[in-house]
C-alpha atoms as a PDB file:
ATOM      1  CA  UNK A   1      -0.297   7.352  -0.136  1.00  0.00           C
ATOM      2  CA  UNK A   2       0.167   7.567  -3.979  1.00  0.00           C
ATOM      3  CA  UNK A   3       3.479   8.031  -5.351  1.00  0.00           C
ATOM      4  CA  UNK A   4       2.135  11.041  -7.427  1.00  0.00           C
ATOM      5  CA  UNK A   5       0.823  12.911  -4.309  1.00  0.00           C
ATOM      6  CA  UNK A   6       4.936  12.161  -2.541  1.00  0.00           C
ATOM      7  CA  UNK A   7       6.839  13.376  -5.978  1.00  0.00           C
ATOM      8  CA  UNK A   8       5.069  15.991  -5.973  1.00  0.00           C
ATOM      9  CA  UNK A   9       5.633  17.059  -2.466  1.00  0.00           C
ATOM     10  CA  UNK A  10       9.282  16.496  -2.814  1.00  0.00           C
ATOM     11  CA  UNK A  11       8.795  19.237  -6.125  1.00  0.00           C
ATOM     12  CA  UNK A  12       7.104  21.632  -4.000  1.00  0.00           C
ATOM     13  CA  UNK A  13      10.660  22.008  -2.078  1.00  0.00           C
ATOM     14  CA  UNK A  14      12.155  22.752  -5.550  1.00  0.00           C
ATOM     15  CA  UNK A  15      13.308  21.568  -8.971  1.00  0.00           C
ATOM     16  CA  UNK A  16      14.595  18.092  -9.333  1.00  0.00           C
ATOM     17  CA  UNK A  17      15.223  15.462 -11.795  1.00  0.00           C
ATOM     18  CA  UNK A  18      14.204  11.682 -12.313  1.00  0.00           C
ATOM     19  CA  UNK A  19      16.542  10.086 -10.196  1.00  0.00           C
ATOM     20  CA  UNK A  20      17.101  12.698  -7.986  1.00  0.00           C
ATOM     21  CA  UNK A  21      13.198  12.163  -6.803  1.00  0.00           C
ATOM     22  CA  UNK A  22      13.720   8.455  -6.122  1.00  0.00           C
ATOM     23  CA  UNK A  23      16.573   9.736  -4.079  1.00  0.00           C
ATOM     24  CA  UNK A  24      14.911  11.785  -2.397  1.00  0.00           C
ATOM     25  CA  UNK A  25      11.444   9.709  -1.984  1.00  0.00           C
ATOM     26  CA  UNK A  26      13.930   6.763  -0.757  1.00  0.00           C
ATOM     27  CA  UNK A  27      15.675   9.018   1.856  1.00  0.00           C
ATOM     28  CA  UNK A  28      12.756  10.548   3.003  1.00  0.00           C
ATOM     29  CA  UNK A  29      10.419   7.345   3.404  1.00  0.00           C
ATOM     30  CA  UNK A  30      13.467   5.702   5.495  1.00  0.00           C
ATOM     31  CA  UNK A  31      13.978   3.437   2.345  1.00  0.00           C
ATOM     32  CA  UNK A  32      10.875   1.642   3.311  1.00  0.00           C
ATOM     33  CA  UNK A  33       8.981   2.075  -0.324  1.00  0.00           C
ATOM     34  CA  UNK A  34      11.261   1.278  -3.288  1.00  0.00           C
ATOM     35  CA  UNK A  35      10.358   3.273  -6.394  1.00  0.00           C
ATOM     36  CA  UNK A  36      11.755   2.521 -10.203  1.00  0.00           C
ATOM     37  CA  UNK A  37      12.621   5.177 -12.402  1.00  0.00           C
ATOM     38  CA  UNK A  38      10.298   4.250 -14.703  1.00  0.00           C
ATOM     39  CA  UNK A  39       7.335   4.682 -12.281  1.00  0.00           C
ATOM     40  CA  UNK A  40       8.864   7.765 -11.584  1.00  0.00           C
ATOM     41  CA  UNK A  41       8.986   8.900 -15.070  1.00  0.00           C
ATOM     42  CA  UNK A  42       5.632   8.022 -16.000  1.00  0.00           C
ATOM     43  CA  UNK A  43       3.985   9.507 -12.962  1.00  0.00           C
ATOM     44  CA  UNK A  44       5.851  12.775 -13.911  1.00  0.00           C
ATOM     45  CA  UNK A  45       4.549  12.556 -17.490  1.00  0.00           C
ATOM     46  CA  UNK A  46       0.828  12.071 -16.132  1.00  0.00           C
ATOM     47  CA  UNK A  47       1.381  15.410 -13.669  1.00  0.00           C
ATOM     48  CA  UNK A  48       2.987  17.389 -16.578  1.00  0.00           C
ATOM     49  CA  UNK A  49      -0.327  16.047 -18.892  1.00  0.00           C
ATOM     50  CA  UNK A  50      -2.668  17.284 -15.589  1.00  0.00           C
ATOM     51  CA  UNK A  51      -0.928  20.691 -15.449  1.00  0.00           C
ATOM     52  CA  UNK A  52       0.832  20.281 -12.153  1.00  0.00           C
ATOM     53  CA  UNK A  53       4.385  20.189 -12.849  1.00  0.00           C
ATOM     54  CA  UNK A  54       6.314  21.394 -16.109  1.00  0.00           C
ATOM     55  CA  UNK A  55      10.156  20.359 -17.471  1.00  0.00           C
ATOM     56  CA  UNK A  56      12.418  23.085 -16.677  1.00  0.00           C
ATOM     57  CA  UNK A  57      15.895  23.576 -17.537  1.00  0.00           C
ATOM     58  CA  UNK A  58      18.412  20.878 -18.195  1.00  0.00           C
ATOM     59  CA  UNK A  59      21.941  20.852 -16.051  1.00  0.00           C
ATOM     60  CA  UNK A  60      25.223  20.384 -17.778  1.00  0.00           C
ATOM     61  CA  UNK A  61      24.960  16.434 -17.202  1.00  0.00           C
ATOM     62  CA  UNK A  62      21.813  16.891 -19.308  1.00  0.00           C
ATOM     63  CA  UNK A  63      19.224  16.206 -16.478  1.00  0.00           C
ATOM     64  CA  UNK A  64      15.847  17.152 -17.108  1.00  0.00           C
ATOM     65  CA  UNK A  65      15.224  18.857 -14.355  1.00  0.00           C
ATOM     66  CA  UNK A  66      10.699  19.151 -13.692  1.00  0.00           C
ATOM     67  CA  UNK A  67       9.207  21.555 -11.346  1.00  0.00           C
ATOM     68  CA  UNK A  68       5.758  22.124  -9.601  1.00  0.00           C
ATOM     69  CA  UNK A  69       3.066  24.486 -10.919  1.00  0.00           C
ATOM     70  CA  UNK A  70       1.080  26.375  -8.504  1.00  0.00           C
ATOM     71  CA  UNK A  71      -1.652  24.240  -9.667  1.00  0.00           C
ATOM     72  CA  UNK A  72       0.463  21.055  -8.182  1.00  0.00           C
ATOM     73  CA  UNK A  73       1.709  23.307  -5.204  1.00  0.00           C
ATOM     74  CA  UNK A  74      -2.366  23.787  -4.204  1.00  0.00           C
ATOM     75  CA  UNK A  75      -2.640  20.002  -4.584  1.00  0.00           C
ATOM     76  CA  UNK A  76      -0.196  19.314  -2.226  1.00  0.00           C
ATOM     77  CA  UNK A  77      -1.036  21.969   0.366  1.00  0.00           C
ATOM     78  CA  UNK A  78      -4.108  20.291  -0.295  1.00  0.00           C
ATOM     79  CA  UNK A  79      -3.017  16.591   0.546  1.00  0.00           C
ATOM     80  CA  UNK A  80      -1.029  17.604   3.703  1.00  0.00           C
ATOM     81  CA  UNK A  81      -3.600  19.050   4.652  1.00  0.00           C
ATOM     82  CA  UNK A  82      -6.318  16.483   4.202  1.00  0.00           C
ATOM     83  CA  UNK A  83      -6.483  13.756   6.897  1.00  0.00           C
ATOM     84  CA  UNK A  84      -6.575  10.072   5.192  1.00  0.00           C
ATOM     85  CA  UNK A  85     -10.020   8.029   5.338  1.00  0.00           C
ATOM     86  CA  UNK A  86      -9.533   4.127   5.165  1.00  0.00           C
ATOM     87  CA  UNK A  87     -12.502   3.584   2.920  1.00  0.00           C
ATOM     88  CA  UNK A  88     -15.147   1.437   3.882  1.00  0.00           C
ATOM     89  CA  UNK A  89     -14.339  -1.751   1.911  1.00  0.00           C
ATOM     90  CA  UNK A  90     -11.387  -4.311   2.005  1.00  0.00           C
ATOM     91  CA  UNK A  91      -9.545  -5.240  -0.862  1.00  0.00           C
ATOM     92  CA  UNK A  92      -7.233  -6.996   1.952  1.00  0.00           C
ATOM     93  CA  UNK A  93      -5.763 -10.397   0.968  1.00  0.00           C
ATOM     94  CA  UNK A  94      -5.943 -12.232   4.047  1.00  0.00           C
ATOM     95  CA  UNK A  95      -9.417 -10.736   4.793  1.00  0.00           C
ATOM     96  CA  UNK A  96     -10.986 -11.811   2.171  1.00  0.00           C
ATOM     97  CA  UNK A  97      -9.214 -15.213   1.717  1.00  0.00           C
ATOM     98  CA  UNK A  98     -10.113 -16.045   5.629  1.00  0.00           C
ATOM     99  CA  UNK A  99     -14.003 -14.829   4.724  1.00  0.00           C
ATOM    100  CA  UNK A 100     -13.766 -17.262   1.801  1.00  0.00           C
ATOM    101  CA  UNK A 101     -12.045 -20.000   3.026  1.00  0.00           C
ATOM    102  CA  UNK A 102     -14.814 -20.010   5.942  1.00  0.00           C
ATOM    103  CA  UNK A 103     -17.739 -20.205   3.973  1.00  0.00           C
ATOM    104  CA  UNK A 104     -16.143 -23.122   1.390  1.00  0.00           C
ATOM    105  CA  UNK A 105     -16.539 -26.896   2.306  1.00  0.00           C
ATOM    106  CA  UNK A 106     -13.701 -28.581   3.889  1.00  0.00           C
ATOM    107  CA  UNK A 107     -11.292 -25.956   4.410  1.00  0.00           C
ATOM    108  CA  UNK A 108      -9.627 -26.025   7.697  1.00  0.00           C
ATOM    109  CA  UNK A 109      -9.931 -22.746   8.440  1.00  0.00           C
ATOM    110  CA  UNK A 110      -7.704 -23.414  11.907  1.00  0.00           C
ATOM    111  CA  UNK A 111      -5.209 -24.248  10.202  1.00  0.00           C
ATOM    112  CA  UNK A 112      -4.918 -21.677   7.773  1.00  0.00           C
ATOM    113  CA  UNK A 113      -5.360 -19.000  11.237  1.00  0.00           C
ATOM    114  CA  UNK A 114      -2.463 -20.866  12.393  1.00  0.00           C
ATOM    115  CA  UNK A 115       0.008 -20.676   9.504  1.00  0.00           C
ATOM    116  CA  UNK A 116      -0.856 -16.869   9.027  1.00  0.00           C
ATOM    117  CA  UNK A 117      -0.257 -16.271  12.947  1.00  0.00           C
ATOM    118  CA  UNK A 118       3.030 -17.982  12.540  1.00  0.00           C
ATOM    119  CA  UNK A 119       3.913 -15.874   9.421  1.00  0.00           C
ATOM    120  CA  UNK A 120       3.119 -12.533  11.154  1.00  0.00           C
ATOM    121  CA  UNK A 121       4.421 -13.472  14.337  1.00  0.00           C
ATOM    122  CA  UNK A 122       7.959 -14.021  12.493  1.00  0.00           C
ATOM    123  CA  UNK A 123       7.372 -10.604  10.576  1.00  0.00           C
ATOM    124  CA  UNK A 124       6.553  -8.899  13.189  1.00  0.00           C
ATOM    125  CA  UNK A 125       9.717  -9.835  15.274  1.00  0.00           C
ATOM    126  CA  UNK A 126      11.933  -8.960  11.925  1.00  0.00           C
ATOM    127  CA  UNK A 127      10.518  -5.458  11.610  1.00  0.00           C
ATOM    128  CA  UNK A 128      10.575  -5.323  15.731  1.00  0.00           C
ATOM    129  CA  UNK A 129      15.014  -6.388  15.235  1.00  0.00           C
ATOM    130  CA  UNK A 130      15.327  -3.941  12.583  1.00  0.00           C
ATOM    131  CA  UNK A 131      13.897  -1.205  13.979  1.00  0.00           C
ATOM    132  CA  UNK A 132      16.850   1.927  13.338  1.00  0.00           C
ATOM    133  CA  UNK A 133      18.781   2.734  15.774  1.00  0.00           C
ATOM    134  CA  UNK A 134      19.346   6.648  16.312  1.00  0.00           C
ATOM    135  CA  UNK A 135      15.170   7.656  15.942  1.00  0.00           C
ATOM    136  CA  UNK A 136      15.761   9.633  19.207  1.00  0.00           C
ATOM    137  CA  UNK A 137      18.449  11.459  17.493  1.00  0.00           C
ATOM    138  CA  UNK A 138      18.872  14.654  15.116  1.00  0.00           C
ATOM    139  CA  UNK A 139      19.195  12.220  12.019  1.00  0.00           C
ATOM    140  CA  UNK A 140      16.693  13.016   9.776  1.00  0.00           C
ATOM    141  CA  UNK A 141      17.034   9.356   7.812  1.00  0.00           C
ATOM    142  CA  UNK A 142      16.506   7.327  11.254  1.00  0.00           C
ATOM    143  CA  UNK A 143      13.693   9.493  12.151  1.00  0.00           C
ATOM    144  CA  UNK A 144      12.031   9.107   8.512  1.00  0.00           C
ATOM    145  CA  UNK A 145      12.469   4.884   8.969  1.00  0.00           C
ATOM    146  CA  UNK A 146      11.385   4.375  12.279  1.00  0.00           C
ATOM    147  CA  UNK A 147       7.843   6.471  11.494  1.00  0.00           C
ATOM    148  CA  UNK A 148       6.952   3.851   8.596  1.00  0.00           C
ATOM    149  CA  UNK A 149       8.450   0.871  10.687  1.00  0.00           C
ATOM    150  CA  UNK A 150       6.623   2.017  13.635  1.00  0.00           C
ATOM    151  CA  UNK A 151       3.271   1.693  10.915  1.00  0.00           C
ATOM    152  CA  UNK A 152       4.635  -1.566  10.074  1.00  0.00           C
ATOM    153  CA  UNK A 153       4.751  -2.709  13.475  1.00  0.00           C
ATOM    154  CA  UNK A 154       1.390  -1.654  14.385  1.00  0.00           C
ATOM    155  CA  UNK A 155      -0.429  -3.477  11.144  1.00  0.00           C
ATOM    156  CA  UNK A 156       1.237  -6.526  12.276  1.00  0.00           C
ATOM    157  CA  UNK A 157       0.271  -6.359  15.748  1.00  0.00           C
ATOM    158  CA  UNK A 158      -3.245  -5.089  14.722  1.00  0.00           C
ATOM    159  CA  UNK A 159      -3.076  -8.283  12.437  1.00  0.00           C
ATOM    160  CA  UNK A 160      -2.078 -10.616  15.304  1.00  0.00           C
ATOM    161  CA  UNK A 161      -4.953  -9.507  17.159  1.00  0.00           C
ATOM    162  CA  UNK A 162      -7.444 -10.159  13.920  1.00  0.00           C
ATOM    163  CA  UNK A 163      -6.193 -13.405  13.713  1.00  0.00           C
ATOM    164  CA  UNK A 164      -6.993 -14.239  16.864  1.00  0.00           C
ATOM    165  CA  UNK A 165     -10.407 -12.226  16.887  1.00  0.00           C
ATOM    166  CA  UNK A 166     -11.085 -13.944  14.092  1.00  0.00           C
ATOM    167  CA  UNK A 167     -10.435 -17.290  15.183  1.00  0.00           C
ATOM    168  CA  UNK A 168     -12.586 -16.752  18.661  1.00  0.00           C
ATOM    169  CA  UNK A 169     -15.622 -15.490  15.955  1.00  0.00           C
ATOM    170  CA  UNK A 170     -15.540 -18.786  13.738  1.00  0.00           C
ATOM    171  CA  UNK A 171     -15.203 -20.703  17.517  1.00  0.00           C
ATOM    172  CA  UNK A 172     -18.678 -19.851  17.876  1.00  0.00           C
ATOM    173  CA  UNK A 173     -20.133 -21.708  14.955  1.00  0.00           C
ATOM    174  CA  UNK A 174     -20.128 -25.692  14.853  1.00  0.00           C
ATOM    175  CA  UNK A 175     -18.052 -27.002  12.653  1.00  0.00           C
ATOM    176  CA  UNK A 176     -18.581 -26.143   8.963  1.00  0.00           C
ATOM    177  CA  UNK A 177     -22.099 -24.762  10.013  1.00  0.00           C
ATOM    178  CA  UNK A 178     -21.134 -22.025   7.848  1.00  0.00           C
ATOM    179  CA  UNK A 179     -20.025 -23.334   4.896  1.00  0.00           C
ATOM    180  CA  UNK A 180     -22.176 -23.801   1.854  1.00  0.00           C
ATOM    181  CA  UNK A 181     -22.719 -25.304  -1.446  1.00  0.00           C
ATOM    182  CA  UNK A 182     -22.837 -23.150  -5.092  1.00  0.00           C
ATOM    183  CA  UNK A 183     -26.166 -21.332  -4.775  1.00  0.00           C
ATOM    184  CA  UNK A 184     -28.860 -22.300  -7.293  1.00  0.00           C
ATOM    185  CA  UNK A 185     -29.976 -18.691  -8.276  1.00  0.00           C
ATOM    186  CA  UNK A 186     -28.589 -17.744 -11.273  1.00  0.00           C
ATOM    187  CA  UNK A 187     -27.686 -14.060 -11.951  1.00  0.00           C
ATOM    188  CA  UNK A 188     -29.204 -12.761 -14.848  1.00  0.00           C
ATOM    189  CA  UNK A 189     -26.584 -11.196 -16.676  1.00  0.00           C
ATOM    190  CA  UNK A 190     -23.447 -13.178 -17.945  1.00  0.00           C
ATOM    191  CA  UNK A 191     -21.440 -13.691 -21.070  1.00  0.00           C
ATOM    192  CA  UNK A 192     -22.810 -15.689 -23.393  1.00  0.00           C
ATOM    193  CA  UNK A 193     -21.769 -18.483 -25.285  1.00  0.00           C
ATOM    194  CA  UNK A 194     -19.821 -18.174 -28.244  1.00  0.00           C
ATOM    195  CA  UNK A 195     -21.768 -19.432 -31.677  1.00  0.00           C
ATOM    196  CA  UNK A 196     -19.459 -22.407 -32.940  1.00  0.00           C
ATOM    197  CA  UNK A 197     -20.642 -22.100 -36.225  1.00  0.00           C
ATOM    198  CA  UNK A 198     -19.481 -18.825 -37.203  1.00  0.00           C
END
């Protein structure tokens, strides 16, 4: 989710001002996504420059208060309405550093399996003891937390089970029979070298 798309939700239930949207983002995401003001402020800036909210009135405090266009009220009718689509590539960490790590020579990629499992196994019990109490109940904050720590949970479960996917995959291969050397082709394109005599 972007931050723009969740301000401007919040907007679309009425006026508010700077930090009254981090409130608001903060009590409605169960506190699980810590915005700054300034994020906040410069997202709003980039929606007011795009047409989809405007400054309105100012409270006695001075506030600036912004609201949603109908232009921004479309886009979010627009978002909620829109399933999300993981996209097809990975810009995840691990991923790629496990992909890496088994194609370079003498990594011990076991070990590296290992350290990660032990690292999500501990997060995964942390988010598992802090789950909120109350989800079951009429509060509106509990039920807001335990939907993203409920995500959280199930990434690091999925993760736990990619680990050890992972590590049955690379089980297959002898050892190192997939690592290689620097590959002799050279791409065509590439900066070039600076002239020392200028």
């Amino acid at each position: 989710m972007s931050v723009r798309q969740g301000l401007m939700a919040i907007l679309n239930q009425g006026p508010c001002y700077g930090y009254q949207l981090r409130a608001e983002f903060d009590r409605r995401t169960g506190s699980t996504w810590p915005l700054n003001v300034g994020q906040i402020y410069n997202t709003l800036d980039r929606l007011e420059r795009d047409g989809l909210v405007t400054k309105a009135d100012l409270d006695e405090q001075g506030h600036v208060y912004w609201k949603i266009t109908d232009a921004g009220s479309s886009e979010v009718d627009n978002w909620l309405g829109t399933p999300v689509r993981r996209t097809g590539g990975t810009r995840d960490e691990l991923a790629i550093k496990l992909a890496l790590a088994a194609t370079l020579p003498g990594v011990d990629v076991a070990t590296l399996i290992e350290a990660q499992r032990q690292v999500s196994l501990a997060q995964l019990d942390e988010l598992q003891r802090t789950q909120p109490e109350g989800a079951g109940t009429n509060d509106p904050r509990a039920l807001a937390r335990s939907i993203v720590v409920d995500s959280m949970i199930c990434t690091a479960e999925a993760e736990l089970r990619w680990l050890d996917r992972a590590e049955r995959r690379l089980a297959q291969h002898p050892e190192r029979s997939m690592a290689f050397e620097l590959s002799e082709e050279r791409p065509k394109r590439g900066r070039p070298a600076r002239d020392a005599s200028r």
